[in-house]
C-alpha atoms as a PDB file:
ATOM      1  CA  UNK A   1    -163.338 -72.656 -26.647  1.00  0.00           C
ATOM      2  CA  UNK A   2    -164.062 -68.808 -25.583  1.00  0.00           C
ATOM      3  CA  UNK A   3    -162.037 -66.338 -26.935  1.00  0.00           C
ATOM      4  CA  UNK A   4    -160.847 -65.174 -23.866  1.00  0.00           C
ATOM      5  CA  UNK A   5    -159.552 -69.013 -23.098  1.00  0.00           C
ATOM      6  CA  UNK A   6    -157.505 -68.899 -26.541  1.00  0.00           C
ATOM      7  CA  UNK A   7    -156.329 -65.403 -25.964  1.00  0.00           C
ATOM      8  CA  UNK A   8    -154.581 -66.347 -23.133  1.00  0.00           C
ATOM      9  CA  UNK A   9    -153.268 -69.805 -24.619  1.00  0.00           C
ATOM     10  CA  UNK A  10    -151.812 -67.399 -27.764  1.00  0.00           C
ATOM     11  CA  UNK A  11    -150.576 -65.386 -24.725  1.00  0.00           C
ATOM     12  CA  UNK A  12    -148.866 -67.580 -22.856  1.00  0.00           C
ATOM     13  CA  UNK A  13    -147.537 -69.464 -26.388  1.00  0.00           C
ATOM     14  CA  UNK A  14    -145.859 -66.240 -27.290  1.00  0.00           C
ATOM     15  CA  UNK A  15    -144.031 -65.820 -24.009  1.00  0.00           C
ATOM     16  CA  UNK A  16    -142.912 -69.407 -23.992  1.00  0.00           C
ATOM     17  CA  UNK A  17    -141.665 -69.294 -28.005  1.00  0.00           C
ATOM     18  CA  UNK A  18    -140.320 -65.636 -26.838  1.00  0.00           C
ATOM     19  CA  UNK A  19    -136.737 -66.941 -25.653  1.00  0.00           C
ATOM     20  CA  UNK A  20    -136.091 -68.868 -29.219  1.00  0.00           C
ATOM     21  CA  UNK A  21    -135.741 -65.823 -30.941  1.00  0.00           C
ATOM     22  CA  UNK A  22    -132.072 -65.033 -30.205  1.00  0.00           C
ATOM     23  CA  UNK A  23    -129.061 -66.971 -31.803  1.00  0.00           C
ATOM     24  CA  UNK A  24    -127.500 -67.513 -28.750  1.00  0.00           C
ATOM     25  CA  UNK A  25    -129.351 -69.019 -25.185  1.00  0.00           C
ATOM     26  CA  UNK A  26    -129.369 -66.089 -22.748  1.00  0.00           C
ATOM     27  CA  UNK A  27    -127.615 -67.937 -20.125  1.00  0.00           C
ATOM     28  CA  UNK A  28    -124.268 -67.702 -21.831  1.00  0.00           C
ATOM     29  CA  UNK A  29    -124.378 -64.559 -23.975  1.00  0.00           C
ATOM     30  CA  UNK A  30    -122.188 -63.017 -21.205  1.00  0.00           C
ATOM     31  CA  UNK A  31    -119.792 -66.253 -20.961  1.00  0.00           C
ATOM     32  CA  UNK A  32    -118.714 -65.883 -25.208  1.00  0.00           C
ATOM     33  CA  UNK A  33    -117.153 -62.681 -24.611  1.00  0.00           C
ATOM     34  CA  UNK A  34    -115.515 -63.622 -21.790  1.00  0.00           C
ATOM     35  CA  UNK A  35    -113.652 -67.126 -22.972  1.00  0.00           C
ATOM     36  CA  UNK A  36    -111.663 -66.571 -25.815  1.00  0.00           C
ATOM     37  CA  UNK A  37    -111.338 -69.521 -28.737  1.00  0.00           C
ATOM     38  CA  UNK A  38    -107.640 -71.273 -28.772  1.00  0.00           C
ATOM     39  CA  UNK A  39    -105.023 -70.498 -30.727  1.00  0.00           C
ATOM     40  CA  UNK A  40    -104.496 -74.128 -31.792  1.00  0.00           C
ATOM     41  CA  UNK A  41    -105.359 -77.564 -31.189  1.00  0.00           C
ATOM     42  CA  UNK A  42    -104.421 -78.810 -27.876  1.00  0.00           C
ATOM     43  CA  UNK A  43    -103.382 -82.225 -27.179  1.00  0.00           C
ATOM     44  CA  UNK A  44    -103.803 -83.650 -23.335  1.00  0.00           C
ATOM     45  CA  UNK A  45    -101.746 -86.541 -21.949  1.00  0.00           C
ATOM     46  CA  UNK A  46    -104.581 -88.721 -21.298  1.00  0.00           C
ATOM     47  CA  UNK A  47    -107.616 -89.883 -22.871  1.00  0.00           C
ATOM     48  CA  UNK A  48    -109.735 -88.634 -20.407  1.00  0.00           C
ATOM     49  CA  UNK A  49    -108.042 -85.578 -20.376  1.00  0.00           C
ATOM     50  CA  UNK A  50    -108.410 -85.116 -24.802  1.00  0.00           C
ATOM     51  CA  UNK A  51    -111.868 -86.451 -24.255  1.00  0.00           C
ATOM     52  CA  UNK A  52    -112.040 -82.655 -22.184  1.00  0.00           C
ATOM     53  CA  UNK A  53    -110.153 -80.616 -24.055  1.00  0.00           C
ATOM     54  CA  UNK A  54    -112.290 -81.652 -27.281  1.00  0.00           C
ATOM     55  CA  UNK A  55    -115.843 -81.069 -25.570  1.00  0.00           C
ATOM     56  CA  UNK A  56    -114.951 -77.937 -24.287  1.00  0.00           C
ATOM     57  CA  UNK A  57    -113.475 -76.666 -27.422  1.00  0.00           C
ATOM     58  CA  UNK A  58    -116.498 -78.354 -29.200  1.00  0.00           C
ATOM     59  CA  UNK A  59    -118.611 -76.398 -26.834  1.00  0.00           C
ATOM     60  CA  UNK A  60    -117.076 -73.038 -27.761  1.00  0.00           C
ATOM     61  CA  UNK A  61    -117.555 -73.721 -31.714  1.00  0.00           C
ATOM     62  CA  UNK A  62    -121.651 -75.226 -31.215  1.00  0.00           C
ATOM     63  CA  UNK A  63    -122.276 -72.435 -28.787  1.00  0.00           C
ATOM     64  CA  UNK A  64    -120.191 -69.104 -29.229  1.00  0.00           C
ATOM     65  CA  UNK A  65    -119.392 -69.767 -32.876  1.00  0.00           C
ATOM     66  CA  UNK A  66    -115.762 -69.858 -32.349  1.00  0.00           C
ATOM     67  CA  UNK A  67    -113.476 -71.292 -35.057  1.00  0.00           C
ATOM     68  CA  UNK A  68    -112.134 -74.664 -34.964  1.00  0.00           C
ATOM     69  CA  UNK A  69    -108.408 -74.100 -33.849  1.00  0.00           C
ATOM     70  CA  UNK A  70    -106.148 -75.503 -36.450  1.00  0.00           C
ATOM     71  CA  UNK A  71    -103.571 -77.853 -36.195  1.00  0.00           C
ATOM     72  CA  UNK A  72    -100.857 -78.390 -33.263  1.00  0.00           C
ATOM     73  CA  UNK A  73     -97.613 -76.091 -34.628  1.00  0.00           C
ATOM     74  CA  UNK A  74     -94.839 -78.251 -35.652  1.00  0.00           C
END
């Protein structure tokens, strides 16, 4: 190959590795300081409705680093 053919592939390599160097995806950087973590666990009436609450509070710890709430106050 020329060097001008695997300049541009190094190029165009760097720009597409460029967006893995942050912790967080750029898309929600924004969104973590806007939703706050929960206080505690939260428990929904239906399964469909836990099956909910648990991604999006699963979402929040994978993606924002939140804590995991603890448990339900007695």
């Amino acid at each position: 190959m020329s060097r001008p053919v695997v300049a541009a592939s190094a190029a165009l390599l760097a720009l597409a590795l460029g967006g893995c160097q942050s912790v967080r995806p750029a898309t929600i950087a924004g969104e973590c300081a806007v939703i706050r973590p929960v206080p505690y666990a939260v428990r929904a009436d239906t399964r469909v409705g836990q099956r909910w609450v648990d991604s999006t509070i699963e979402a929040g710890v994978a993606v924002c680093g939140h804590p995991r709430p603890p448990a339900v106050p007695s």
